[in-house]
N, C-alpha and C. Protein backbone atom coordinates (compact mmCIF):
# COMPACT_ATOMS: atom_id res chain seq x y z
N UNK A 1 26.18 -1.29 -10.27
CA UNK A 1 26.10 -1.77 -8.92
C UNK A 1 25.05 -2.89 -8.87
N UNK A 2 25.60 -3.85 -8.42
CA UNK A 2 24.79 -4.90 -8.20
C UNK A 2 23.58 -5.20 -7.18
N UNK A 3 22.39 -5.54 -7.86
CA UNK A 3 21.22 -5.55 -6.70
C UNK A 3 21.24 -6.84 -5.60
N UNK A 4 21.14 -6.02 -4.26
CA UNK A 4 21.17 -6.99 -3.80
C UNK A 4 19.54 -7.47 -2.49
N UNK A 5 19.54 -8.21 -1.21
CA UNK A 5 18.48 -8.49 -0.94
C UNK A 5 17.39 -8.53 -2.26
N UNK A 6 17.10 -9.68 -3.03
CA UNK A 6 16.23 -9.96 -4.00
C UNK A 6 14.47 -10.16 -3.19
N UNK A 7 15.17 -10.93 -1.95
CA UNK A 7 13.60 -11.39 -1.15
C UNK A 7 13.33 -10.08 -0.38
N UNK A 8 14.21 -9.50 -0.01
CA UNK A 8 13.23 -8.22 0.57
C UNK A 8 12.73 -7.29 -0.78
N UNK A 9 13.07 -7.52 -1.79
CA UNK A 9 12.35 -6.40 -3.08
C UNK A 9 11.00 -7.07 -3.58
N UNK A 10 11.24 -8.23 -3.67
CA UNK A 10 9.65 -9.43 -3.37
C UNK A 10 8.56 -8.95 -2.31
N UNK A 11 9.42 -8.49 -1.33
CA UNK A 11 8.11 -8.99 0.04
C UNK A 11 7.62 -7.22 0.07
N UNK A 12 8.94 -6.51 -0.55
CA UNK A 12 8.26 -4.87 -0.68
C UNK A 12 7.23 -4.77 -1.49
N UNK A 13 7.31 -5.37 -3.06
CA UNK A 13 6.56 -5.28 -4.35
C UNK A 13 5.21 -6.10 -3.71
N UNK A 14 5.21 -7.58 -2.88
CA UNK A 14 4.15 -8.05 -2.61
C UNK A 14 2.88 -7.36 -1.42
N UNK A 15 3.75 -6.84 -0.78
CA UNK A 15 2.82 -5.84 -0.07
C UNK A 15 2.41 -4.61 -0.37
N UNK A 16 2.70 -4.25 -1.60
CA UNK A 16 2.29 -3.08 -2.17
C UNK A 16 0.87 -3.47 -3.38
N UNK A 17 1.41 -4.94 -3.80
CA UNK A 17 0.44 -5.85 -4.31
C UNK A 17 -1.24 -5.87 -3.62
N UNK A 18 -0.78 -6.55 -2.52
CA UNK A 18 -1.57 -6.82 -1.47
C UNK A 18 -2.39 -6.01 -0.76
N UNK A 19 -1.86 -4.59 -1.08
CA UNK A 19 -2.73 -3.21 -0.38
C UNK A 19 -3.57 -2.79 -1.96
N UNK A 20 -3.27 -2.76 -2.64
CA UNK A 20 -4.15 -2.45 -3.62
C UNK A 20 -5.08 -3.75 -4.00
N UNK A 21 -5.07 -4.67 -3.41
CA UNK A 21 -6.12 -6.05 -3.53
C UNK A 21 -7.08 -6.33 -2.21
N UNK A 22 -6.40 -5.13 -1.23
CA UNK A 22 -6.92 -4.97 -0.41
C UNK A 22 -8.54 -3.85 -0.49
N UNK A 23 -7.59 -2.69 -1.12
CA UNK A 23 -8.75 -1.76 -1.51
C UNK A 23 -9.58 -2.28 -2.13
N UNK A 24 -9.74 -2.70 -3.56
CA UNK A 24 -10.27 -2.73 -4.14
C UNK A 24 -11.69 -3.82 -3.44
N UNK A 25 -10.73 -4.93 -3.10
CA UNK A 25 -12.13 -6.01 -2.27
C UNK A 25 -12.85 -4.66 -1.18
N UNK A 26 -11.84 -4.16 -0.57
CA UNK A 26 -12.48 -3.50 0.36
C UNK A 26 -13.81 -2.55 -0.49
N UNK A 27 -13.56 -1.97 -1.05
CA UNK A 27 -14.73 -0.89 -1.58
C UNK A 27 -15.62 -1.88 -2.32
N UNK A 28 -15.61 -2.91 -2.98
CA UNK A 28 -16.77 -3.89 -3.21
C UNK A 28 -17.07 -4.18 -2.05
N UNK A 29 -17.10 -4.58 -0.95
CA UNK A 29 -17.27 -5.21 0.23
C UNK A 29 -18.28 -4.23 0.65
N UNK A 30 -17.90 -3.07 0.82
CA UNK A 30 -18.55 -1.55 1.35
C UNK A 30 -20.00 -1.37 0.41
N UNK A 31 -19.38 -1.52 -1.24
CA UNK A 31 -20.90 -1.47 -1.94
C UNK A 31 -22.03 -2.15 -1.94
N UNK A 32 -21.16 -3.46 -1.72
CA UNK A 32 -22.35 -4.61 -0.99
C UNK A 32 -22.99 -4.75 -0.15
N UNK A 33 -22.49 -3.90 1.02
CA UNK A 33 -22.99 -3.90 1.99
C UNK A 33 -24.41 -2.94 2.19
N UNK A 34 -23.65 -1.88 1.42
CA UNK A 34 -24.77 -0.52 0.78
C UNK A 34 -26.07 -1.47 0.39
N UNK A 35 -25.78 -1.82 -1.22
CA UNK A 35 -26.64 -2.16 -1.55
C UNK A 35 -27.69 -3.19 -1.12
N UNK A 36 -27.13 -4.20 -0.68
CA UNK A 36 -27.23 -5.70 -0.14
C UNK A 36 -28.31 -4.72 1.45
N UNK A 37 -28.18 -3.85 1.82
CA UNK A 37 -29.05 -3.37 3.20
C UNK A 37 -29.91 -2.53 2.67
N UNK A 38 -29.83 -2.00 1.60
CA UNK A 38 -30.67 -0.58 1.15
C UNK A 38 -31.85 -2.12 0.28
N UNK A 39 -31.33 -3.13 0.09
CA UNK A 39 -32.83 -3.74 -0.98
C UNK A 39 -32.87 -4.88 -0.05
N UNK A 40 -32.90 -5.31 1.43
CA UNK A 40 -33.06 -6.06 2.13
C UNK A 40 -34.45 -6.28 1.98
N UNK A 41 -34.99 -7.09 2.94
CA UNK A 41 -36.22 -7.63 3.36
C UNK A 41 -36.41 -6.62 4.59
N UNK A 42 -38.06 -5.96 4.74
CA UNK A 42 -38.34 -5.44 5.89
C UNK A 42 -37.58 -5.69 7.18
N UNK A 43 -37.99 -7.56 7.21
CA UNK A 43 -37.51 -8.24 8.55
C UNK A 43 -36.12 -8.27 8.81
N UNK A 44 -35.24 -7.89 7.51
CA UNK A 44 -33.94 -7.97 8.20
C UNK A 44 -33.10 -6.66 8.51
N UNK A 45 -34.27 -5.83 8.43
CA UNK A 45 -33.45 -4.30 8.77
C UNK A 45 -34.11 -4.16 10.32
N UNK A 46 -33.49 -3.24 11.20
CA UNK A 46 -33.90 -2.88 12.50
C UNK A 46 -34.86 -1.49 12.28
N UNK A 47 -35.77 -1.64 12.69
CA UNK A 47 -36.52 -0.51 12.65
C UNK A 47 -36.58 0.39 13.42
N UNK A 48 -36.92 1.90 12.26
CA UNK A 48 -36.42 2.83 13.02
C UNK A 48 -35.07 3.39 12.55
N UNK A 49 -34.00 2.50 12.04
CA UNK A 49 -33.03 2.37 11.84
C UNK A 49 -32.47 2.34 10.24
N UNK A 50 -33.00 3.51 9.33
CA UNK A 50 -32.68 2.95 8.14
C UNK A 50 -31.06 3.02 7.75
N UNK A 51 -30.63 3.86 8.63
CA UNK A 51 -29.24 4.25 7.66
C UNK A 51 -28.26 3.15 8.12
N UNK A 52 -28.64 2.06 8.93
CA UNK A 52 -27.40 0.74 9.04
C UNK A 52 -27.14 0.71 8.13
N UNK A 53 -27.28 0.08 7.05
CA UNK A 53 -26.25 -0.23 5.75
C UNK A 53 -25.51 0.86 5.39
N UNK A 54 -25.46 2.26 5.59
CA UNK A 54 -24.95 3.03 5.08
C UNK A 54 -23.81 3.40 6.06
N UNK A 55 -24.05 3.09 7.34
CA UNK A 55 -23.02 3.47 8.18
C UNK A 55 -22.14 2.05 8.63
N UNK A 56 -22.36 0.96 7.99
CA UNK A 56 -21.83 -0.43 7.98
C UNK A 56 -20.56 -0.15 6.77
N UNK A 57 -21.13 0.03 5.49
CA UNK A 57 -20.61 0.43 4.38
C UNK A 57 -19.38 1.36 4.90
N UNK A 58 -19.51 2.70 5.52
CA UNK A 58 -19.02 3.80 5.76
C UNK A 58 -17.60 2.89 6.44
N UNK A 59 -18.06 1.86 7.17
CA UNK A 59 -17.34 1.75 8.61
C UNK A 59 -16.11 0.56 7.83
N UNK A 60 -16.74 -0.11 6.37
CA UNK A 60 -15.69 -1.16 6.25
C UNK A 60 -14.96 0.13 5.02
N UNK A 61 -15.35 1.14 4.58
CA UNK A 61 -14.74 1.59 3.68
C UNK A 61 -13.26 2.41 4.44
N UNK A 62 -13.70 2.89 5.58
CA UNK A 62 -12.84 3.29 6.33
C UNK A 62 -11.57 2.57 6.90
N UNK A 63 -12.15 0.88 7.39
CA UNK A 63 -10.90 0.09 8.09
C UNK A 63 -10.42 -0.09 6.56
N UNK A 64 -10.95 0.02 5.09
CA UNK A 64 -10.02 -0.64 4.17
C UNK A 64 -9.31 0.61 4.14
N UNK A 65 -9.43 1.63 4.27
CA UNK A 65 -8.50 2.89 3.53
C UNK A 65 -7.21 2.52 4.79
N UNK A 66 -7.63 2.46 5.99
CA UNK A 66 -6.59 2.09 6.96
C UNK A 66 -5.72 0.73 7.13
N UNK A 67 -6.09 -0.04 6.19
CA UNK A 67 -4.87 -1.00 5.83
C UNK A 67 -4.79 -1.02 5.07
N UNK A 68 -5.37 -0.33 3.75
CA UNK A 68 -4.14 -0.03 2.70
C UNK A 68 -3.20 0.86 2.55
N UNK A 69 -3.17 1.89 3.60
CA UNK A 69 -2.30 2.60 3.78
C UNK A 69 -1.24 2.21 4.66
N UNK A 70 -1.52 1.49 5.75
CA UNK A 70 -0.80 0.26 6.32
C UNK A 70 0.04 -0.49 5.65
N UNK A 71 -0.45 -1.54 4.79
CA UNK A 71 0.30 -2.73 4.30
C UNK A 71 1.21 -1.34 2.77
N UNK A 72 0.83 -0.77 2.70
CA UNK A 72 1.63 -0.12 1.55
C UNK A 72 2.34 0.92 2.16
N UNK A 73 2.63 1.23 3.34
CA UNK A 73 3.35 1.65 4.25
C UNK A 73 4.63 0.69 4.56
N UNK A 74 3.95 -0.02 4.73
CA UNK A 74 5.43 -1.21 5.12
C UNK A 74 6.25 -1.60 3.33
N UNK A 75 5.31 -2.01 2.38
CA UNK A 75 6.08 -1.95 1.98
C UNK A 75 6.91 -0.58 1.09
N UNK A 76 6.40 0.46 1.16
CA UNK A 76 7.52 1.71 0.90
C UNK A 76 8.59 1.62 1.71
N UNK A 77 8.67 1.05 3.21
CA UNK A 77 9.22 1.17 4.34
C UNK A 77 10.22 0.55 4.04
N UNK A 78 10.26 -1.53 3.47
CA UNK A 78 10.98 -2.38 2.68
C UNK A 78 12.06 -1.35 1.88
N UNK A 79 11.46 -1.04 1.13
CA UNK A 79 12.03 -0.17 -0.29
C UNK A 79 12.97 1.03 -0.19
N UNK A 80 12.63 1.53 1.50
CA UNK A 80 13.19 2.68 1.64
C UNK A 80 14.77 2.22 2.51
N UNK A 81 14.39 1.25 3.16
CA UNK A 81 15.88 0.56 4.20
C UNK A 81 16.78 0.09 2.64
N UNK A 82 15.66 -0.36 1.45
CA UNK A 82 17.08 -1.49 0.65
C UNK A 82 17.72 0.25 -0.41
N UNK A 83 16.63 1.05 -0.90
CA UNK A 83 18.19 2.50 -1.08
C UNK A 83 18.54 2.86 0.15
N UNK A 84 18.18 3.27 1.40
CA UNK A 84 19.47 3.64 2.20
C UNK A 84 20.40 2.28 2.05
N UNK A 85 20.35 1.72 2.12
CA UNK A 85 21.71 0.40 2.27
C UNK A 85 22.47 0.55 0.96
N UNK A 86 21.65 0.81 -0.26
CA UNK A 86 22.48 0.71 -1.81
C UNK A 86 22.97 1.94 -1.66
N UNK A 87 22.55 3.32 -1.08
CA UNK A 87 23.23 4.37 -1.31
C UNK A 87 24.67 4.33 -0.29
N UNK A 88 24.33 3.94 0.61
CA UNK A 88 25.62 4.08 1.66
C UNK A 88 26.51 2.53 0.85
N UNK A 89 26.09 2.16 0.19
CA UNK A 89 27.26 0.85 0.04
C UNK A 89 27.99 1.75 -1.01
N UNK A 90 27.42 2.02 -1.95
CA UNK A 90 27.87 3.44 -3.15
C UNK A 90 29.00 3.99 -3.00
N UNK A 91 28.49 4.72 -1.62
CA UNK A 91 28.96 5.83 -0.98
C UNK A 91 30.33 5.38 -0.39
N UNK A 92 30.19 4.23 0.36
CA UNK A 92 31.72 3.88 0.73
C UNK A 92 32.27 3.03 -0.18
N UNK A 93 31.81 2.72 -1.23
CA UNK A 93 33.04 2.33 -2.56
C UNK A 93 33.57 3.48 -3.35
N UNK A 94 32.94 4.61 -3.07
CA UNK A 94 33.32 5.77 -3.82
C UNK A 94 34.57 6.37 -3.10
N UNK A 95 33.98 6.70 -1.55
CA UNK A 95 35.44 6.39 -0.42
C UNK A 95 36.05 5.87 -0.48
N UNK A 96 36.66 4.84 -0.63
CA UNK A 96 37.52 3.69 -0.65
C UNK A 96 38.37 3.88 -2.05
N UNK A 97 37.58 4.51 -2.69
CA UNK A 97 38.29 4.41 -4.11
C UNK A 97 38.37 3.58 -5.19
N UNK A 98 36.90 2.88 -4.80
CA UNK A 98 36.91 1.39 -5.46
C UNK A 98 36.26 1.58 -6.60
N UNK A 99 35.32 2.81 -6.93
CA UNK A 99 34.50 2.99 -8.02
C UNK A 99 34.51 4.96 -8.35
N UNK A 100 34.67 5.05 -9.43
CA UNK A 100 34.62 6.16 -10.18
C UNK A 100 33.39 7.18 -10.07
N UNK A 101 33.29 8.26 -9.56
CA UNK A 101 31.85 9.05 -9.47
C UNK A 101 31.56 9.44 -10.50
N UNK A 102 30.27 9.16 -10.94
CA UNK A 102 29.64 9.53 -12.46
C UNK A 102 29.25 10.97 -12.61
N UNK A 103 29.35 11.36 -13.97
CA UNK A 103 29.50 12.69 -13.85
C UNK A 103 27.95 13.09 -13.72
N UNK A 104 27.58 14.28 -13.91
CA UNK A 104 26.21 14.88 -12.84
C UNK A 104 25.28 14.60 -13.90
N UNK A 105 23.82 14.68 -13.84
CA UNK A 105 22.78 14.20 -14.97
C UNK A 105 22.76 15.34 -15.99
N UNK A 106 22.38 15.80 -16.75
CA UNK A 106 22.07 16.53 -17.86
C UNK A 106 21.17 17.03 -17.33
N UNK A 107 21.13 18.44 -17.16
CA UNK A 107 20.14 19.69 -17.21
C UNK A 107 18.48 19.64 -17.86
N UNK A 108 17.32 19.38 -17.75
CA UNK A 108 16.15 19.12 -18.07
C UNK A 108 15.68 20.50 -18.84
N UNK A 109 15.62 20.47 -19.85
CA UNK A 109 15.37 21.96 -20.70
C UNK A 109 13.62 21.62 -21.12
């Protein structure tokens, strides 16, 4: 059976790309932020206030877990419309009588 939509298997694979390039900046972003506030200068922390960097950190590690589950959401989502479409196209050439049903997989011992 022939594959078809090529640009929607692109834009699925690229957003699945794109969420794991997401994380990863994201959790450097978060460590930097850690670190980059925990070895600041007196004057640039608020006093009184030590745990900002840690709850800055906390806060970008969080929006990254929430769009990489996002953008790799959509594209499973891509991936999941192009087999329902290949299974039902299958399915009514098998109806039709246009293609032969393969016999069942081999038993996993």
């Amino acid at each position: 059976m022939e594959k078809r939509f090529r640009v929607l298997r692109f834009l699925g694979l690229l957003y699945k790309i794109l969420a794991w390039i997401v994380l990863v900046l994201g959790i450097l972003a978060a460590i930097a932020t850690v670190v980059i506030g925990a070895t600041a200068d007196e004057m640039l922390t608020v006093p009184g206030l030590p745990v900002v960097p840690m709850v800055g950190g906390l806060g970008i590690l969080l929006g990254t877990v929430f769009y990489f589950v996002l953008l790799y959401a959509v594209g499973e989502l891509i991936h999941l419309g192009l087999a329902i479409e290949e299974n039902t196209r299958e399915t009514a050439y098998y109806l039709r009588g246009e293609a032969t049903i393969p016999p069942p997989p081999e038993p996993v011992r």
